[in-house]
PDB file of N, CA and C in Angstrom:
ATOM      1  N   UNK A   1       1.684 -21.617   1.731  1.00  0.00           N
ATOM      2  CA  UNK A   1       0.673 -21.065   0.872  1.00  0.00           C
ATOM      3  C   UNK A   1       0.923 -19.561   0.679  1.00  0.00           C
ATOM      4  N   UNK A   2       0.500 -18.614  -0.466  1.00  0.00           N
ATOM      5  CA  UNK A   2       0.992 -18.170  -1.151  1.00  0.00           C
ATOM      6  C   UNK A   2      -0.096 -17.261  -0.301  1.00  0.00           C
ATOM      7  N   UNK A   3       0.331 -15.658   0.365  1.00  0.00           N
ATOM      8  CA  UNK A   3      -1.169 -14.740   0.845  1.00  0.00           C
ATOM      9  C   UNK A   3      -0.590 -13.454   0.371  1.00  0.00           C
ATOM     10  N   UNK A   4      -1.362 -12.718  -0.246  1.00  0.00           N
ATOM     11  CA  UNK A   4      -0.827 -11.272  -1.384  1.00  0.00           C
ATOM     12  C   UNK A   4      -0.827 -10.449   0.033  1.00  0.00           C
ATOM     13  N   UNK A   5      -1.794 -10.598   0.774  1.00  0.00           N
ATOM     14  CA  UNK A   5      -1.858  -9.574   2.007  1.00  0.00           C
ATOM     15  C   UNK A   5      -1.400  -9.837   3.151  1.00  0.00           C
ATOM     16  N   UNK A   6      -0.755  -9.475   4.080  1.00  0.00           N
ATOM     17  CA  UNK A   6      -0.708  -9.977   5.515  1.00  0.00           C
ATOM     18  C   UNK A   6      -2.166 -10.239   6.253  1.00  0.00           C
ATOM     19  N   UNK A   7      -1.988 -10.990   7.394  1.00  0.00           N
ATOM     20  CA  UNK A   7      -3.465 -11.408   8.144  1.00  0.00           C
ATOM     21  C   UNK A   7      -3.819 -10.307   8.617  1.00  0.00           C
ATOM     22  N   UNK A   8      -3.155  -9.353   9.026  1.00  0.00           N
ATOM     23  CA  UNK A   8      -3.953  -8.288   9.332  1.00  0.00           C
ATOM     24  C   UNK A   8      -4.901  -7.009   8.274  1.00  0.00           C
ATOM     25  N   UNK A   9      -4.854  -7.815   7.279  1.00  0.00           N
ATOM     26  CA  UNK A   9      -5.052  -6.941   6.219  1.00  0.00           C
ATOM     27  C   UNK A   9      -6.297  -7.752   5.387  1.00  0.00           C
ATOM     28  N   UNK A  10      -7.206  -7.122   4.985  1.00  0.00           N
ATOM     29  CA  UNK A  10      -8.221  -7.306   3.992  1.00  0.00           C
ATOM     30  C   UNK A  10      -8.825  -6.259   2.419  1.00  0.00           C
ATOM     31  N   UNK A  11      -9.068  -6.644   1.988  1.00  0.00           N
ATOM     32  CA  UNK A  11      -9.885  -5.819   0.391  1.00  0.00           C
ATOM     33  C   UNK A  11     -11.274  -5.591   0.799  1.00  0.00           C
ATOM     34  N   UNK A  12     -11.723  -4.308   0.573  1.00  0.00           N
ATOM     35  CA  UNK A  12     -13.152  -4.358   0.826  1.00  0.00           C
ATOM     36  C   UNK A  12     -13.506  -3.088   0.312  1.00  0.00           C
ATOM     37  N   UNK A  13     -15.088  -2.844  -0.043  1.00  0.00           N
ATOM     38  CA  UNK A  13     -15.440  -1.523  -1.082  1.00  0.00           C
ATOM     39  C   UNK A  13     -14.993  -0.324  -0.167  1.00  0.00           C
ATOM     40  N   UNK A  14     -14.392   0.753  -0.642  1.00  0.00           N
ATOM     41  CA  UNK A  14     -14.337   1.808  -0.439  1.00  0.00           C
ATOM     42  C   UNK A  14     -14.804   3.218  -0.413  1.00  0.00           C
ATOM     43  N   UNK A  15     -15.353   3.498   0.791  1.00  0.00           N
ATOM     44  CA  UNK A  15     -16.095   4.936   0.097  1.00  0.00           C
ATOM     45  C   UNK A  15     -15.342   6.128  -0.131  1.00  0.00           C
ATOM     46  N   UNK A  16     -14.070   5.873  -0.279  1.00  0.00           N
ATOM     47  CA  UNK A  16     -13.048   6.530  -1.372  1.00  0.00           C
ATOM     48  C   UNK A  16     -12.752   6.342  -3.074  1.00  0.00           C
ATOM     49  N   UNK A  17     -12.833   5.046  -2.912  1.00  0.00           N
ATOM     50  CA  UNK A  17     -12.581   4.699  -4.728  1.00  0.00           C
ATOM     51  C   UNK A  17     -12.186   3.666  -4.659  1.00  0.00           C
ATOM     52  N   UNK A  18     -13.455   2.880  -4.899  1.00  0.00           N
ATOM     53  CA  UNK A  18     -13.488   1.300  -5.678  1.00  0.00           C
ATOM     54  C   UNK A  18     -13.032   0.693  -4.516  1.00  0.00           C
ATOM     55  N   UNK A  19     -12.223  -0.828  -4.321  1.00  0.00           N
ATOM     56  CA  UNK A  19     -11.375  -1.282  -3.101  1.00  0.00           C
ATOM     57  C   UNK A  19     -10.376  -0.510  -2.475  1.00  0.00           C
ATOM     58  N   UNK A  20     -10.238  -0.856  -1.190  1.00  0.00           N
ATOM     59  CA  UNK A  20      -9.462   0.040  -0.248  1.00  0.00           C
ATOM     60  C   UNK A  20      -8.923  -1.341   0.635  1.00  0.00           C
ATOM     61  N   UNK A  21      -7.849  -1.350   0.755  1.00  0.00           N
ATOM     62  CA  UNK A  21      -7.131  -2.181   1.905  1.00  0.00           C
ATOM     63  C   UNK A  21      -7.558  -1.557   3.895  1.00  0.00           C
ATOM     64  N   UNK A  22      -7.809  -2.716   3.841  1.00  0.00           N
ATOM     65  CA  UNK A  22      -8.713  -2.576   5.389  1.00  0.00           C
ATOM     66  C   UNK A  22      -8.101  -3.317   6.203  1.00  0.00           C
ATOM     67  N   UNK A  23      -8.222  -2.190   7.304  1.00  0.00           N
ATOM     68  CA  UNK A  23      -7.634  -3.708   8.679  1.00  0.00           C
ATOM     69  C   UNK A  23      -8.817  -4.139   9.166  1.00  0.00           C
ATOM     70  N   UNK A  24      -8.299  -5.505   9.299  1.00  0.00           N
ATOM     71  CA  UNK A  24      -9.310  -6.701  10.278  1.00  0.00           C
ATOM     72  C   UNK A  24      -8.801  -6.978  11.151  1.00  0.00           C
ATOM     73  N   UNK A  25      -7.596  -6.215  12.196  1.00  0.00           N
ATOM     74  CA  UNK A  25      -7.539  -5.963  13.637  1.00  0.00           C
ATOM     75  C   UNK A  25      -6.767  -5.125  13.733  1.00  0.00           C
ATOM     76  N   UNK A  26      -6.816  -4.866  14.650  1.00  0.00           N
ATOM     77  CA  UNK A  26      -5.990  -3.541  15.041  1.00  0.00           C
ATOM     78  C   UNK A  26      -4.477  -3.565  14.745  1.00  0.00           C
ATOM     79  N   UNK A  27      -3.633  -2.515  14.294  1.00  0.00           N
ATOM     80  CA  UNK A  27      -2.370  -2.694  13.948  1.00  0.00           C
ATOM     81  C   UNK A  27      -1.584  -1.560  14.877  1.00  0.00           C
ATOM     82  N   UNK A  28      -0.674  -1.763  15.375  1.00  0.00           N
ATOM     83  CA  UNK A  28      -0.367  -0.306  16.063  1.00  0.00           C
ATOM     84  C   UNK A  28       0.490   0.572  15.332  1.00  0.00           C
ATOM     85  N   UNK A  29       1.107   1.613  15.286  1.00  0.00           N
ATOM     86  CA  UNK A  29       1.830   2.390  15.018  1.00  0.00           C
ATOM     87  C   UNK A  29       3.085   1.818  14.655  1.00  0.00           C
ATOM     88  N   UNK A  30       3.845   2.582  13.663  1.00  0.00           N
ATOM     89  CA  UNK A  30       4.923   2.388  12.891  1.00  0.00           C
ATOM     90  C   UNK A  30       5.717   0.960  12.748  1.00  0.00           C
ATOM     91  N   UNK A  31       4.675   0.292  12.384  1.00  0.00           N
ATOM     92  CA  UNK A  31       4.534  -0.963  11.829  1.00  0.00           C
ATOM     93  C   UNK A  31       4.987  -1.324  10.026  1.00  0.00           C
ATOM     94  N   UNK A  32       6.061  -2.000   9.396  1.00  0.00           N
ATOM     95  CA  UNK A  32       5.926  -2.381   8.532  1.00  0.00           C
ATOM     96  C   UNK A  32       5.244  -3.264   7.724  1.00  0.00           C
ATOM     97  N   UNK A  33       4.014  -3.491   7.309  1.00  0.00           N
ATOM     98  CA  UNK A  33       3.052  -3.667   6.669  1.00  0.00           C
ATOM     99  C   UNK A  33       3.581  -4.632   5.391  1.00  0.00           C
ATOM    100  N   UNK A  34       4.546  -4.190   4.863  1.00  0.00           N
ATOM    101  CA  UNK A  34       5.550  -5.196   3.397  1.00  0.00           C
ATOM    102  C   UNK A  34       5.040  -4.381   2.522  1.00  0.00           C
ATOM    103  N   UNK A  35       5.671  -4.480   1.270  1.00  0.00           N
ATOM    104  CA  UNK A  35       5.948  -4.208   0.008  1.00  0.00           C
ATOM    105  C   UNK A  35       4.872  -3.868  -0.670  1.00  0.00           C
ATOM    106  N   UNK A  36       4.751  -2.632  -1.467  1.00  0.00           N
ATOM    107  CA  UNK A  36       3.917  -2.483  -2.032  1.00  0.00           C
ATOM    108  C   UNK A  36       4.191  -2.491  -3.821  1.00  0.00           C
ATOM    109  N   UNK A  37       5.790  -1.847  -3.602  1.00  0.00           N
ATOM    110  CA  UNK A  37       6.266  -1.939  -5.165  1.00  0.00           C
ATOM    111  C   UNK A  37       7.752  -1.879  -5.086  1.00  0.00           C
ATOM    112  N   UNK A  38       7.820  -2.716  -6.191  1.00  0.00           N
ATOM    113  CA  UNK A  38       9.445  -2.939  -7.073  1.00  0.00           C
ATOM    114  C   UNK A  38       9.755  -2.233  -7.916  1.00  0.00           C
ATOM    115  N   UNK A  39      10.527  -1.426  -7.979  1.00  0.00           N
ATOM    116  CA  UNK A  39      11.172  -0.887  -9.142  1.00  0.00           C
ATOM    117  C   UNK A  39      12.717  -1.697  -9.648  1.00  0.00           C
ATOM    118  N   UNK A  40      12.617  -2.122 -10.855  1.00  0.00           N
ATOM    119  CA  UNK A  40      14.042  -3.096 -12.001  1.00  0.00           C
ATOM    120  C   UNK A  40      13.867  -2.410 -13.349  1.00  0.00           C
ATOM    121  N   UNK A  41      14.909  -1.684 -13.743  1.00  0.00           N
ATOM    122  CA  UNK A  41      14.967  -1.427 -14.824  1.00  0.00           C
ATOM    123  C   UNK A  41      14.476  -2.736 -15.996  1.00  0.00           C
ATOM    124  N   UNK A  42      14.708  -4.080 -15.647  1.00  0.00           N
ATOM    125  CA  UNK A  42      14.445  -5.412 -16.135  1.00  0.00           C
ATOM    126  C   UNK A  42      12.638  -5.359 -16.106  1.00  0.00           C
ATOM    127  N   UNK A  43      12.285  -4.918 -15.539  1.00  0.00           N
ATOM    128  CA  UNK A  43      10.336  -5.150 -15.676  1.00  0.00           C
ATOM    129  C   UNK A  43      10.210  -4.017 -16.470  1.00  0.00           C
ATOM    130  N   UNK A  44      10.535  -3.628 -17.501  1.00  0.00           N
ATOM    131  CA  UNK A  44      10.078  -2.123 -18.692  1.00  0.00           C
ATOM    132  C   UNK A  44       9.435  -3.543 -19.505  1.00  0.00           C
ATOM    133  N   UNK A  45       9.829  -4.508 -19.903  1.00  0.00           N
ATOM    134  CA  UNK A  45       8.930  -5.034 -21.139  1.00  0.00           C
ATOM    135  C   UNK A  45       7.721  -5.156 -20.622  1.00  0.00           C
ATOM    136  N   UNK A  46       7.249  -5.348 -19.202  1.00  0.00           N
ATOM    137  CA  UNK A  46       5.987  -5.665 -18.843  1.00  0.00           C
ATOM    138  C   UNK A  46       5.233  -4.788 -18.328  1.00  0.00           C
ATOM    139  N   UNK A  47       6.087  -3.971 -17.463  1.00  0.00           N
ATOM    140  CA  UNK A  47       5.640  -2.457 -16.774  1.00  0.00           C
ATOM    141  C   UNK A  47       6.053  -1.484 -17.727  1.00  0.00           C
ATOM    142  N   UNK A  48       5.674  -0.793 -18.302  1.00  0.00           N
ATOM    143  CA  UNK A  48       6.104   0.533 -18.989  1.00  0.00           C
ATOM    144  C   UNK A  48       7.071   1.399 -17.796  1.00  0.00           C
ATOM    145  N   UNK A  49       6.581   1.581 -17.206  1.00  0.00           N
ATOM    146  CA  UNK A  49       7.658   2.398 -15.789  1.00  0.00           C
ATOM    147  C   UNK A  49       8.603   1.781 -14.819  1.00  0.00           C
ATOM    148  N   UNK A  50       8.518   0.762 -15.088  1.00  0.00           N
ATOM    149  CA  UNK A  50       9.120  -0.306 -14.796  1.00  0.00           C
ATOM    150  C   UNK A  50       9.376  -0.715 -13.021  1.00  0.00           C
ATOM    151  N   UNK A  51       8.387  -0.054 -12.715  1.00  0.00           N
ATOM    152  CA  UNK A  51       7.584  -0.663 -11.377  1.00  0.00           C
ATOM    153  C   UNK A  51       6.594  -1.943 -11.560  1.00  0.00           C
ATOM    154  N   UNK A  52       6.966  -2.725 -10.310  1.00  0.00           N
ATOM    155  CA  UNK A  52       5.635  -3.714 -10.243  1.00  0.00           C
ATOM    156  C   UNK A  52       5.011  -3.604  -9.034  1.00  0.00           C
ATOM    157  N   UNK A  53       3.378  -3.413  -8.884  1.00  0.00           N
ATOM    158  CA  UNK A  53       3.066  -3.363  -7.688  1.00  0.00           C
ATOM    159  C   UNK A  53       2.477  -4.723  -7.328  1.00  0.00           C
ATOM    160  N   UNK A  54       2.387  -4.543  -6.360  1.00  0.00           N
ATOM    161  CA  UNK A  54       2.265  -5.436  -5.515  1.00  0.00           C
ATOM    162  C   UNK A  54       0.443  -5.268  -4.974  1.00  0.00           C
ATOM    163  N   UNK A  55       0.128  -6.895  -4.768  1.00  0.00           N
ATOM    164  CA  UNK A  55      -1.483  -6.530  -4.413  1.00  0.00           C
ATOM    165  C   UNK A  55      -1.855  -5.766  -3.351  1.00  0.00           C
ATOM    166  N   UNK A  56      -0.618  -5.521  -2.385  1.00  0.00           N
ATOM    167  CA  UNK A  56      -1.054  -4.632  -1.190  1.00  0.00           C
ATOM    168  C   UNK A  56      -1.006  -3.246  -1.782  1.00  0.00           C
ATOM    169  N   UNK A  57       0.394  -2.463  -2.798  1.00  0.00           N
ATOM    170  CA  UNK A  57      -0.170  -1.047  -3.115  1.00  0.00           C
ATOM    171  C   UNK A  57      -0.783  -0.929  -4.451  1.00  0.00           C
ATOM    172  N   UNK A  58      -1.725  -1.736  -4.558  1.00  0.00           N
ATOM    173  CA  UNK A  58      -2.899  -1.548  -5.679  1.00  0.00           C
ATOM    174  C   UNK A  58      -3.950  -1.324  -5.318  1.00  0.00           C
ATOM    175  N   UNK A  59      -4.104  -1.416  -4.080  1.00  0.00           N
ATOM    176  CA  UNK A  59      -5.609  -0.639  -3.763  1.00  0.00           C
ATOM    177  C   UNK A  59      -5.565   0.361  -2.299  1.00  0.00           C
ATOM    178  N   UNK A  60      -4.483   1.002  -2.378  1.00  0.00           N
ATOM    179  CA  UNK A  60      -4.154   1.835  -1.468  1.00  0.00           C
ATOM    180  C   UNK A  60      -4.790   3.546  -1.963  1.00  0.00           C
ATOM    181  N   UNK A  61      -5.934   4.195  -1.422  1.00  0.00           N
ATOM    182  CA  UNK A  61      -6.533   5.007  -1.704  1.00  0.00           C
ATOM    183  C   UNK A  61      -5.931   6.395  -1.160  1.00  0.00           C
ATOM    184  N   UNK A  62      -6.245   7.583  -1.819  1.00  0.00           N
ATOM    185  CA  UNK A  62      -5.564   8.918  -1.144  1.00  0.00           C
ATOM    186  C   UNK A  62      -6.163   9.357  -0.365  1.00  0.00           C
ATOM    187  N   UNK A  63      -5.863  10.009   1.161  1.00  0.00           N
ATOM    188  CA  UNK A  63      -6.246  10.946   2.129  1.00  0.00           C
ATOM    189  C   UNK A  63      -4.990  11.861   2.255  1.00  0.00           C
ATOM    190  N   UNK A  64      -5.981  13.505   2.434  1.00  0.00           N
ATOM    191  CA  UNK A  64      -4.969  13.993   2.710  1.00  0.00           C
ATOM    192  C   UNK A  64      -4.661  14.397   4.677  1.00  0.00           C
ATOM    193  N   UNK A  65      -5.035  13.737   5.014  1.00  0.00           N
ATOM    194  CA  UNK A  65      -5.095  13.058   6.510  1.00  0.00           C
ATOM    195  C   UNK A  65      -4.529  11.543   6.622  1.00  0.00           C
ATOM    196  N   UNK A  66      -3.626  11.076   6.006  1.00  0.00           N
ATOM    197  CA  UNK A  66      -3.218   9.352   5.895  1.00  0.00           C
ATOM    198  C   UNK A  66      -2.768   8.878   6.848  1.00  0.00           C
ATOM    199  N   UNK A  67      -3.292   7.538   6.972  1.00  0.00           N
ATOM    200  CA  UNK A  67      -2.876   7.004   8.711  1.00  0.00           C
ATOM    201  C   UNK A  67      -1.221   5.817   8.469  1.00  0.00           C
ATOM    202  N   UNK A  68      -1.058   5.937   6.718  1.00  0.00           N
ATOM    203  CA  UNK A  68       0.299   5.252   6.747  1.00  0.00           C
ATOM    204  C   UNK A  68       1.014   5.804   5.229  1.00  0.00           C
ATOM    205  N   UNK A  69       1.888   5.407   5.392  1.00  0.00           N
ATOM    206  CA  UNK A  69       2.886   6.461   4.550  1.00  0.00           C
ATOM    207  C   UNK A  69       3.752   5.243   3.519  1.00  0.00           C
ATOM    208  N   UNK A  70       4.745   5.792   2.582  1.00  0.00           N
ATOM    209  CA  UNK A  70       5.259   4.394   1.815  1.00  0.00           C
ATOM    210  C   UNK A  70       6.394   5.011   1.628  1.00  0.00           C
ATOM    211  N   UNK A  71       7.195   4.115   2.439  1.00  0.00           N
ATOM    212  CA  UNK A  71       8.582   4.976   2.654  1.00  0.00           C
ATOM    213  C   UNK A  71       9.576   3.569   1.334  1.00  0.00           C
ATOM    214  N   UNK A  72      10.370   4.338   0.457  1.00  0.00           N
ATOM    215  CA  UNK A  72      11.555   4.041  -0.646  1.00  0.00           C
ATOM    216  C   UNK A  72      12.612   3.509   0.060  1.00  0.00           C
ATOM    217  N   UNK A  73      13.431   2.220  -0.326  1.00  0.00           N
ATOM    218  CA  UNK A  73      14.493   1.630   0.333  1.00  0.00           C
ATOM    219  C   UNK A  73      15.293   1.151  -0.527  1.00  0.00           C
ATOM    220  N   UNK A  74      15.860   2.151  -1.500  1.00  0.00           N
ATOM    221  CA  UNK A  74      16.425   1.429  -2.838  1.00  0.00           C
ATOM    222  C   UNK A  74      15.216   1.411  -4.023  1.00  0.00           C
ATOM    223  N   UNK A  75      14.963   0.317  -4.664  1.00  0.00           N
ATOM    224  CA  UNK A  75      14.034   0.009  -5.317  1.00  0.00           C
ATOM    225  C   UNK A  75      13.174  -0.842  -4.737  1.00  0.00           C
ATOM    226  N   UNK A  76      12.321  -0.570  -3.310  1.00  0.00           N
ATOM    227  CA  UNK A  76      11.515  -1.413  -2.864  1.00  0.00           C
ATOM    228  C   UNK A  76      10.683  -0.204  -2.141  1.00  0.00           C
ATOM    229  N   UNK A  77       9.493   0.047  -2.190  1.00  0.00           N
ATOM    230  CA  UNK A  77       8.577   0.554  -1.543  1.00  0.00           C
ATOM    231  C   UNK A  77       7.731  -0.085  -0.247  1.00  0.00           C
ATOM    232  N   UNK A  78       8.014   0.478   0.942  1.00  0.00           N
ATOM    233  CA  UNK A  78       7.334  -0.452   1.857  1.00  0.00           C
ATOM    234  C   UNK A  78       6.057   0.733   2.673  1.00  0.00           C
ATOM    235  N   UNK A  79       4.876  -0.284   3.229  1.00  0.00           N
ATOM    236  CA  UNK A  79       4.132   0.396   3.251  1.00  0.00           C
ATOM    237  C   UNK A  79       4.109   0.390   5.142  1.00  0.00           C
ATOM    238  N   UNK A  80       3.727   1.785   5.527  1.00  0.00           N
ATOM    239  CA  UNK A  80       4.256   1.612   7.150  1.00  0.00           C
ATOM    240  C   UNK A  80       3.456   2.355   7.943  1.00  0.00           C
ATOM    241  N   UNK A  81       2.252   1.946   9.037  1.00  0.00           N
ATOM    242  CA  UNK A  81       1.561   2.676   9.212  1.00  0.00           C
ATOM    243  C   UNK A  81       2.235   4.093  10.479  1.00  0.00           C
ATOM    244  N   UNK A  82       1.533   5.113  10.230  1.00  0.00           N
ATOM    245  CA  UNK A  82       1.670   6.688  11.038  1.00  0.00           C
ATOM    246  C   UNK A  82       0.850   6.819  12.419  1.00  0.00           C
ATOM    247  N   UNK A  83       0.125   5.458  12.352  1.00  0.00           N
ATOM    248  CA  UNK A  83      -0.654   5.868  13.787  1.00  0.00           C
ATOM    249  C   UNK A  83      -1.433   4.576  14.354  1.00  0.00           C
ATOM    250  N   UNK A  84      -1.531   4.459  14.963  1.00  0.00           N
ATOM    251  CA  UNK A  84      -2.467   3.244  15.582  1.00  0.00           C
ATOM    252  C   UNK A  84      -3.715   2.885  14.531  1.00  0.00           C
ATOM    253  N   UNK A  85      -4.059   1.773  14.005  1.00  0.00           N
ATOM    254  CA  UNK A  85      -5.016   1.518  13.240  1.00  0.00           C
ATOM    255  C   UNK A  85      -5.926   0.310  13.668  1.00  0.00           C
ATOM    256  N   UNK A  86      -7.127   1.294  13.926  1.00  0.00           N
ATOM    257  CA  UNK A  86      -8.276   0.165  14.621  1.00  0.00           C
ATOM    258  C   UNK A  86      -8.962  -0.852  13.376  1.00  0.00           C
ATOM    259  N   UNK A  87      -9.512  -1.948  14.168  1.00  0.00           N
ATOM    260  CA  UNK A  87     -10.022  -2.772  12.915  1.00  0.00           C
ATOM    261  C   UNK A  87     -11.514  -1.913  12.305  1.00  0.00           C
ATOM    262  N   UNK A  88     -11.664  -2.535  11.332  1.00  0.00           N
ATOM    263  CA  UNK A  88     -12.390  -2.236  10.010  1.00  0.00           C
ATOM    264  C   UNK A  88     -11.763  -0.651   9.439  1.00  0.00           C
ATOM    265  N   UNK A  89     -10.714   0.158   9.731  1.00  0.00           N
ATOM    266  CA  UNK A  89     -10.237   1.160   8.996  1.00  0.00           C
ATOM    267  C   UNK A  89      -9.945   1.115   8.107  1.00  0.00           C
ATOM    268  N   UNK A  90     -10.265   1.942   7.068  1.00  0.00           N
ATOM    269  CA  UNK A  90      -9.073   2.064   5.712  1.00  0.00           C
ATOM    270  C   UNK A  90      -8.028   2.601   5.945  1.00  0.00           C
ATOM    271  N   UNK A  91      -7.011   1.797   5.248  1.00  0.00           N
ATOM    272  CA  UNK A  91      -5.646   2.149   5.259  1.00  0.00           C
ATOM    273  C   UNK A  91      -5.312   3.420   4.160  1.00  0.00           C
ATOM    274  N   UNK A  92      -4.651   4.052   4.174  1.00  0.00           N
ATOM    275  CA  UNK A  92      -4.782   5.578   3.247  1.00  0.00           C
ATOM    276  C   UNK A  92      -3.575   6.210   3.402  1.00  0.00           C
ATOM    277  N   UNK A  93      -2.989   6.324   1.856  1.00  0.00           N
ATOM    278  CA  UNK A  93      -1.786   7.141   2.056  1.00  0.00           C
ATOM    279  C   UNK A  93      -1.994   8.885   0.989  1.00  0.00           C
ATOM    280  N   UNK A  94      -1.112   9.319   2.021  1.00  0.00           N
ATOM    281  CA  UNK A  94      -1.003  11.063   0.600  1.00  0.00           C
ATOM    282  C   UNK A  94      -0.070  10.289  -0.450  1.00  0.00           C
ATOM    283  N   UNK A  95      -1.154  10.530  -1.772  1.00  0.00           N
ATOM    284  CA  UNK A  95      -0.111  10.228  -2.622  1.00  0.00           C
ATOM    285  C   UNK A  95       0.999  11.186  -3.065  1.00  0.00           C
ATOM    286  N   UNK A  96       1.678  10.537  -3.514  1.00  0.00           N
ATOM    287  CA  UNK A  96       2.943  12.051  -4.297  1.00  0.00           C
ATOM    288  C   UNK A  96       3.399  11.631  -5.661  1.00  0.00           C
ATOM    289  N   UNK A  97       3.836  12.850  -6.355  1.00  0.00           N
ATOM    290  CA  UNK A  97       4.447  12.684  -8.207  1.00  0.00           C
ATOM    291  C   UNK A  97       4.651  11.176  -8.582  1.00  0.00           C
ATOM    292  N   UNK A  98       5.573  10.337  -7.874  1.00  0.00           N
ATOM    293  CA  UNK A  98       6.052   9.205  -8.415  1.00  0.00           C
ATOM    294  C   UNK A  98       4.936   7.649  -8.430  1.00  0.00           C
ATOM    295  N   UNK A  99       4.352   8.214  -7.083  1.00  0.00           N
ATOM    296  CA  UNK A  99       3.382   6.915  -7.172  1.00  0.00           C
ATOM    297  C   UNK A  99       2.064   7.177  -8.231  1.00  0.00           C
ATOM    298  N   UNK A 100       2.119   8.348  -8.536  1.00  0.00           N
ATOM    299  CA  UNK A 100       0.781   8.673  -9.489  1.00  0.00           C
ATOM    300  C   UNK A 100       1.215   8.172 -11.025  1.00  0.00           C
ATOM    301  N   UNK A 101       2.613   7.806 -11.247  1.00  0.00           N
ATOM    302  CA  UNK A 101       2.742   8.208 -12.454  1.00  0.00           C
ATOM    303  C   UNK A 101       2.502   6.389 -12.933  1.00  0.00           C
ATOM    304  N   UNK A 102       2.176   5.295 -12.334  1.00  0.00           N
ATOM    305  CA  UNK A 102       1.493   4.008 -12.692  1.00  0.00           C
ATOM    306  C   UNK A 102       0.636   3.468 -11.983  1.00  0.00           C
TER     307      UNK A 102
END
């Protein structure tokens, strides 16, 4: 069966902006989390920028205190947490130039 999020991961309102990806247990430190976005020159007819995100970095909100970061591996963005993350936290990255621009 098909799950957009890992089990440790949930959608829930944000008192940052709109949904925020939440843990529903604790995750520890420098943990890969999976994919948030694709970049293929081949997705421009559908993506204008020709990134696709992914349901995990579509509701990833900005702190400039962030407890996980989205480190580039080629054309794959993975999302990786910076510190121990207790359950019910929002997950929160600093955004930068490239992820703002879709």
């Amino acid at each position: 069966m098909y799950k957009p999020l890992p089990d440790s991961l949930t959608l829930r309102k944000s008192t940052i902006n709109g949904l925020g990806v939440f843990a529903c247990k604790a995750i520890p430190k420098d943990i890969d989390l999976g994919i948030t976005h694709i970049f293929k020159l081949e997705f421009a007819y559908y993506f204008p920028q020709s990134v696709m995100r992914t349901p995990l970095g579509g509701f990833l909100n900005h702190s400039e205190t962030p407890n996980c970061m989205i480190e580039k591996e080629d054309s794959i963005w993975y999302l990786l947490t910076l510190q121990d993350i207790q359950c019910d936290t929002e997950l929160t990255i600093k955004y930068f130039p490239e992820f703002l621009n879709f």
